[in-house]
N, C-alpha and C. Protein backbone atom coordinates (compact mmCIF):
# COMPACT_ATOMS: atom_id res chain seq x y z
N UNK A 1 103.46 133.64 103.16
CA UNK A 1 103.33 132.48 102.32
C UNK A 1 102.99 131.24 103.14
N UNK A 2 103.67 131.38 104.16
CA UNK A 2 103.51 130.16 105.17
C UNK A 2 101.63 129.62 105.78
N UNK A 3 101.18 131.18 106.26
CA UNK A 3 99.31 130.93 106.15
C UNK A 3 99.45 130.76 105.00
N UNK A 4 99.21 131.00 103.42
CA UNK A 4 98.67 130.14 102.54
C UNK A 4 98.65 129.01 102.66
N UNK A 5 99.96 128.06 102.60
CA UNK A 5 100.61 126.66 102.91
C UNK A 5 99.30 125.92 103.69
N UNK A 6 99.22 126.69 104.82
CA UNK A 6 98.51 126.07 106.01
C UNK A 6 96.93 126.15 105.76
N UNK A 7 96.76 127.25 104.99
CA UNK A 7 94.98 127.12 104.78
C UNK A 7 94.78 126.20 103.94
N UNK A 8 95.99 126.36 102.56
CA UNK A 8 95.16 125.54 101.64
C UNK A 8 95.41 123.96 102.24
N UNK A 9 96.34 123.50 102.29
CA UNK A 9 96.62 122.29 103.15
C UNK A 9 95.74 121.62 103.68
N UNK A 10 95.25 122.45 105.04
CA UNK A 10 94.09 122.49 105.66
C UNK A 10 93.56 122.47 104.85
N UNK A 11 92.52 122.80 104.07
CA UNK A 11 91.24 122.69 103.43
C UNK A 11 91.42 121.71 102.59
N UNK A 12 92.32 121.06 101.96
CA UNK A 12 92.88 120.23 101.03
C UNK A 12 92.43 118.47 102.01
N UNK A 13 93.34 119.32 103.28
CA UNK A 13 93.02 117.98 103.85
C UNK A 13 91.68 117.22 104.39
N UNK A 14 91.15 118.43 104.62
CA UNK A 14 89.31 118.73 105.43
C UNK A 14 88.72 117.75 104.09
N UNK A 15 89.00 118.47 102.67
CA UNK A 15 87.85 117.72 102.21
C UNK A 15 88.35 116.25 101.43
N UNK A 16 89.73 116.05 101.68
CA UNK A 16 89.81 114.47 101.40
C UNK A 16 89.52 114.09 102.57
N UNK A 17 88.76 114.53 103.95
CA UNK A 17 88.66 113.22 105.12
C UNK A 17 87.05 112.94 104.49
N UNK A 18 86.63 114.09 104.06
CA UNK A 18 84.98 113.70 103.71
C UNK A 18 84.95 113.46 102.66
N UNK A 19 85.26 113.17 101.69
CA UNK A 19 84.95 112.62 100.32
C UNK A 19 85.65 110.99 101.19
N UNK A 20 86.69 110.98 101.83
CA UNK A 20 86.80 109.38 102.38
C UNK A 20 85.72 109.09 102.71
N UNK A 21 85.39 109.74 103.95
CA UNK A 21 83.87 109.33 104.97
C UNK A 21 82.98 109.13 103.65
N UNK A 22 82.68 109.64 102.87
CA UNK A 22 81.52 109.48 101.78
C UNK A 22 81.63 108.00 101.12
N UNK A 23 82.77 107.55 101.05
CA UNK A 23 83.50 106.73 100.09
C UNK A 23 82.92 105.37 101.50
N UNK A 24 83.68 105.53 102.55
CA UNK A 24 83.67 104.54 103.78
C UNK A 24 82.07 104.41 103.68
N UNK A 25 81.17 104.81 103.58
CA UNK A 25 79.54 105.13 104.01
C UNK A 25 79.11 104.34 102.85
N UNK A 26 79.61 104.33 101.72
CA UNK A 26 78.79 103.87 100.35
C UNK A 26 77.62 103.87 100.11
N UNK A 27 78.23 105.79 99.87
CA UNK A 27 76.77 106.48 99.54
C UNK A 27 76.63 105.90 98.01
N UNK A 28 74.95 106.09 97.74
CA UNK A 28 74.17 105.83 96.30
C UNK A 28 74.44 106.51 95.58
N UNK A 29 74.80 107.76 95.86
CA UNK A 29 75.24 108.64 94.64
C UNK A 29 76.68 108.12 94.35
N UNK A 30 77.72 107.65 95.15
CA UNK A 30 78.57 107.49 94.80
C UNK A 30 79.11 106.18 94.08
N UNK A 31 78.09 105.43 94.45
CA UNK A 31 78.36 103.88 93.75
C UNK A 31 77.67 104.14 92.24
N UNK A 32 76.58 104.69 92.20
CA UNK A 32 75.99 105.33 90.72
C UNK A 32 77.19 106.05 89.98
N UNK A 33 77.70 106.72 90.43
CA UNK A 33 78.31 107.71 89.55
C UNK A 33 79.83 106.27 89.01
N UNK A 34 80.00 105.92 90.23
CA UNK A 34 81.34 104.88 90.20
C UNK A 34 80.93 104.18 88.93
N UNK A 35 79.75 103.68 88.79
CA UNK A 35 79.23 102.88 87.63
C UNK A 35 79.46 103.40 86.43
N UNK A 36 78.55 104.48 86.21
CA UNK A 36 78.96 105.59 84.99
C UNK A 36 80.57 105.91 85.00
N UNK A 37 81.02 105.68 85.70
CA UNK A 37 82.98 105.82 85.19
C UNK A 37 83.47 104.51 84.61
N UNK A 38 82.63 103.62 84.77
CA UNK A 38 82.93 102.34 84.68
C UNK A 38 84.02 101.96 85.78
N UNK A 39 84.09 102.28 86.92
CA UNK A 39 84.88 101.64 87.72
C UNK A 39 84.42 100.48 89.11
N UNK A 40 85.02 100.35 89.28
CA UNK A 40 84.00 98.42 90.42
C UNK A 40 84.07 99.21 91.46
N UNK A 41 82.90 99.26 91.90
CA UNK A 41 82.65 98.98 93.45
C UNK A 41 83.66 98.60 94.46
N UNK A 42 84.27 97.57 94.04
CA UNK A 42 84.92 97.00 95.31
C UNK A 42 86.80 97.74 95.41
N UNK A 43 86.46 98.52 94.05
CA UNK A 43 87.24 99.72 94.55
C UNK A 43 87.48 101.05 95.43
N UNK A 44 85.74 100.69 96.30
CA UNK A 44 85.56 102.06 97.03
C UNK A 44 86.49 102.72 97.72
N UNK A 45 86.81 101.38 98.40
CA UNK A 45 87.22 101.16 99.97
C UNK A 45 88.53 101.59 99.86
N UNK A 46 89.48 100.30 98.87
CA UNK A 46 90.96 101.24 98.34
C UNK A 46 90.78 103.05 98.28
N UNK A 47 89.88 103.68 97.38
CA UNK A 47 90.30 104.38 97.28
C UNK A 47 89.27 106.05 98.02
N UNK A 48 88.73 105.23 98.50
CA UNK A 48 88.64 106.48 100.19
C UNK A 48 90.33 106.18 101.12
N UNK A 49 90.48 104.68 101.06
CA UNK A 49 91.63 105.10 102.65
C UNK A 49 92.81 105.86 101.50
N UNK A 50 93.19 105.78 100.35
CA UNK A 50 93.89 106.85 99.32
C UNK A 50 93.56 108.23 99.83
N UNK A 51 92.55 108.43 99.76
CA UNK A 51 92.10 110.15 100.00
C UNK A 51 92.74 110.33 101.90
N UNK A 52 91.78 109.07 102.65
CA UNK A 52 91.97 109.41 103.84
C UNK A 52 93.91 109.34 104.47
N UNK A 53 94.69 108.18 103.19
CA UNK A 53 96.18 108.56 104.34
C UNK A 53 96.55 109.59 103.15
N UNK A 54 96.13 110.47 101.93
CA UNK A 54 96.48 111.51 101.45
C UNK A 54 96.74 112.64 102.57
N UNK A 55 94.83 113.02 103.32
CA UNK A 55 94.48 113.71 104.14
C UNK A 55 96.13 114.05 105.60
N UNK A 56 95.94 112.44 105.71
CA UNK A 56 96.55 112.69 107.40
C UNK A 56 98.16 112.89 106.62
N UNK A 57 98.73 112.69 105.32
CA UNK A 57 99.71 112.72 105.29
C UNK A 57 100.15 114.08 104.95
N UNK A 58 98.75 114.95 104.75
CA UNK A 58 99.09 116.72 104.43
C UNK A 58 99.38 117.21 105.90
N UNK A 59 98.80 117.04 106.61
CA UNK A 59 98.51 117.30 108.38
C UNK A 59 99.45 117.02 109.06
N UNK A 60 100.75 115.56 108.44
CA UNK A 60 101.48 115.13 109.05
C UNK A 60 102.95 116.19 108.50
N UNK A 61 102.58 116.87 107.41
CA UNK A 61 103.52 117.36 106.32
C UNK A 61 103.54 118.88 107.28
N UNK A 62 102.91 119.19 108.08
CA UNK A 62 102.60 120.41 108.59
C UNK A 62 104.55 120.45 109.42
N UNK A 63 104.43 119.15 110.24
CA UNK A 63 105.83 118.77 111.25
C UNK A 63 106.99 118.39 110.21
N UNK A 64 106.48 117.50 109.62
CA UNK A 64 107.92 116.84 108.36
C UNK A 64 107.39 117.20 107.02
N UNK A 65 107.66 118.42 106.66
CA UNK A 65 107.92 118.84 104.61
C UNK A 65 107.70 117.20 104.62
N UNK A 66 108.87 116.40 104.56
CA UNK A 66 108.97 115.56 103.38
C UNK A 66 107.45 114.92 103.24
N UNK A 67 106.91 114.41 104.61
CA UNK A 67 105.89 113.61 104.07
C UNK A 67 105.13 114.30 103.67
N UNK A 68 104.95 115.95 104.00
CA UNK A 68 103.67 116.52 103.21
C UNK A 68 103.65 116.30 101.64
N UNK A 69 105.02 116.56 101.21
CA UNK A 69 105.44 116.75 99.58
C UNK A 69 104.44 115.38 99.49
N UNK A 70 105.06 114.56 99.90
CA UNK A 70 104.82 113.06 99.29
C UNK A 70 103.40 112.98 99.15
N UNK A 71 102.74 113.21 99.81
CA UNK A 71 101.10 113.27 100.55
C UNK A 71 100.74 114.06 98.95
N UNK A 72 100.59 115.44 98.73
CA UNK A 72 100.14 116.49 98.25
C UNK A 72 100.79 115.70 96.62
N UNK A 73 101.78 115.24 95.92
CA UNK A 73 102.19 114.81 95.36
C UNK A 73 101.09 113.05 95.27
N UNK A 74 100.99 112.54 96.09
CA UNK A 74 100.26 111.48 95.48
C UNK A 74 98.99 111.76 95.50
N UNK A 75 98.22 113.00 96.57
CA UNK A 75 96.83 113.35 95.95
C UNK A 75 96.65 113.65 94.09
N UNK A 76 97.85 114.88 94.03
CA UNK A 76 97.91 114.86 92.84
C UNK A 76 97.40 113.73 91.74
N UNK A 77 98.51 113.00 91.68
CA UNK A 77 98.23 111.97 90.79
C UNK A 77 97.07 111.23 91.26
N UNK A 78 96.31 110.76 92.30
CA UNK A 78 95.53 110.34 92.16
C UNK A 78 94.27 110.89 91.46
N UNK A 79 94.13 112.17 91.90
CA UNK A 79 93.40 113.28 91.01
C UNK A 79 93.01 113.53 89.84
N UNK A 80 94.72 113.48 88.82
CA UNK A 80 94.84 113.77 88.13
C UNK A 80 93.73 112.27 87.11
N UNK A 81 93.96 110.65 87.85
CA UNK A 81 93.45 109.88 87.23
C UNK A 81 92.28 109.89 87.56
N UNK A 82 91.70 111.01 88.36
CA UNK A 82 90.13 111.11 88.91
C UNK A 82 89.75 111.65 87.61
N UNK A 83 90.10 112.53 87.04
CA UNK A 83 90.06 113.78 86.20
C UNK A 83 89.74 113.15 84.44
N UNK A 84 91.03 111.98 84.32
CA UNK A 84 91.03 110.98 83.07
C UNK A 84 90.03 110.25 83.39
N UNK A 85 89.75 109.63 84.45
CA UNK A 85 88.42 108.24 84.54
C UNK A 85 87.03 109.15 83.74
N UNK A 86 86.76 110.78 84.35
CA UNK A 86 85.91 111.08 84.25
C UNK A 86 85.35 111.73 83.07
N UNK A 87 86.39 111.86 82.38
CA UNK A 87 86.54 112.30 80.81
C UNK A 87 86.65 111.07 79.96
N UNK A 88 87.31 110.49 80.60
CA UNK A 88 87.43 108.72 79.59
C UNK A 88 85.48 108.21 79.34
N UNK A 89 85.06 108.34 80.35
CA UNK A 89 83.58 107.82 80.74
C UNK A 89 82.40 108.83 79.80
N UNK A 90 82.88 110.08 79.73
CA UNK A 90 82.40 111.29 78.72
C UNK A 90 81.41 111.86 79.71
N UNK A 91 81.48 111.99 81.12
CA UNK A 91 80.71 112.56 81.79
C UNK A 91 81.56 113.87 82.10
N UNK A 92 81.34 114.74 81.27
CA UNK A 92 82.16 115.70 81.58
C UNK A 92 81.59 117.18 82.89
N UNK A 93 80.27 117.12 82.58
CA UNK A 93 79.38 117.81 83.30
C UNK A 93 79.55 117.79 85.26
N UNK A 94 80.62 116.35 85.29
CA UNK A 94 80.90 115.98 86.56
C UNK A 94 82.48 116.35 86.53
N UNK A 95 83.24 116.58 85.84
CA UNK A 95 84.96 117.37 86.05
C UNK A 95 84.90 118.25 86.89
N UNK A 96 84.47 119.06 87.13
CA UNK A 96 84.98 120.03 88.26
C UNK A 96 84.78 119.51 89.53
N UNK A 97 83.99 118.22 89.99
CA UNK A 97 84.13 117.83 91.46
C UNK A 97 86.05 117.55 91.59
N UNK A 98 86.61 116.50 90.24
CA UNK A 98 87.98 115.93 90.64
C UNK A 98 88.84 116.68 90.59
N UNK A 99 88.52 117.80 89.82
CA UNK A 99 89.49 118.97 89.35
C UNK A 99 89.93 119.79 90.35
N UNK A 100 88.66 120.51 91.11
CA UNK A 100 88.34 121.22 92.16
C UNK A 100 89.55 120.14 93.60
N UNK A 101 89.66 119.18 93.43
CA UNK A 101 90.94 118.47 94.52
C UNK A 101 92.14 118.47 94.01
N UNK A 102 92.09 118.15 92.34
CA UNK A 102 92.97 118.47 91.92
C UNK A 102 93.83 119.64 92.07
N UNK A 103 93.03 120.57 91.86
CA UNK A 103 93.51 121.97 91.68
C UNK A 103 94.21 122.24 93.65
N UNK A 104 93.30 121.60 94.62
CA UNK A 104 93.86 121.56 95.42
C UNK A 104 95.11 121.33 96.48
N UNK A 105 95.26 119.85 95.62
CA UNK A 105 96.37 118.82 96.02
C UNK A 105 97.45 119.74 95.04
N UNK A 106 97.33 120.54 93.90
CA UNK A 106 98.32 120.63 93.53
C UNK A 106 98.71 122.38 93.80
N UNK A 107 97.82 123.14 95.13
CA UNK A 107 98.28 124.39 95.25
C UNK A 107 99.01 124.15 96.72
N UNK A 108 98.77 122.61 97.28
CA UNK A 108 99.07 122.47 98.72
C UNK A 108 101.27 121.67 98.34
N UNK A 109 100.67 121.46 97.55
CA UNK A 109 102.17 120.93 96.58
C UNK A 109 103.09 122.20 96.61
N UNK A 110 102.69 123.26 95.45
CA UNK A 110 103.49 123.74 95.37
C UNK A 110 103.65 125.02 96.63
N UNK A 111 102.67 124.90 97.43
CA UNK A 111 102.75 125.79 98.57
C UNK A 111 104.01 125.05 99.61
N UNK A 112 103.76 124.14 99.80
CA UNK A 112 105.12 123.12 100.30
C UNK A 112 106.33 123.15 99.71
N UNK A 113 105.77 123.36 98.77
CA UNK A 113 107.46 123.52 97.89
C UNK A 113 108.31 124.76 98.75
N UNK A 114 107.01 126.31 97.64
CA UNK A 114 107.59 127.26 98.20
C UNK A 114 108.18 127.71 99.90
N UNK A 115 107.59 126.86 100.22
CA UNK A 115 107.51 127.39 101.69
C UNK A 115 109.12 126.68 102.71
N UNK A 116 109.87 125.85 101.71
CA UNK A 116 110.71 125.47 102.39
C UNK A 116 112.08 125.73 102.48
């Protein structure tokens, strides 16, 4: 159970450092799509370093459970309002990018759970 913990974790954490980096870069696709959610721009920045101390706080969760819980637990919810923005907006054809972290943040959760 413990490699599960650690792959998905790992991979959980891998791709919130690059959806940050994407976010830090202010790529065109991503300020476009930000638009179509109706959300501002000058929210990028907040919410890449969200993904990026999500990331280091799964990695940090590897040594201390607690902060992983906390980490994997606030990807969650941030997710989860990735998931509402993108259904609120009626772009539904785009849900499985937030879901797909979602679904992540919340198997690295309960893999932390189990694992302690």
């Amino acid at each position: 159970m413990f490699t599960a913990y650690v792959v998905v974790t790992v991979t959980t954490a891998a791709g919130n450092v690059a959806a940050a980096i994407v976010d830090f870069a202010r790529a065109g696709w991503v300020l476009g799509n930000m638009s179509k959610y109706g959300v501002p721009h000058s929210w990028i920045y907040p919410l890449g370093a969200a993904k990026a101390a999500g990331a280091l706080g799964l990695l940090a969760g590897l040594a201390v459970p607690a902060i992983g819980i906390a980490a994997a637990a606030g990807l969650l919810l941030y997710f989860a309002g990735a998931v509402f923005t993108v259904a609120r907006a009626h772009w539904y054809s785009h849900l499985p990018y937030p879901a797909l972290f979602l679904l992540l943040a919340a198997g690295s959760l309960a893999l932390q759970i189990t694992t302690l």
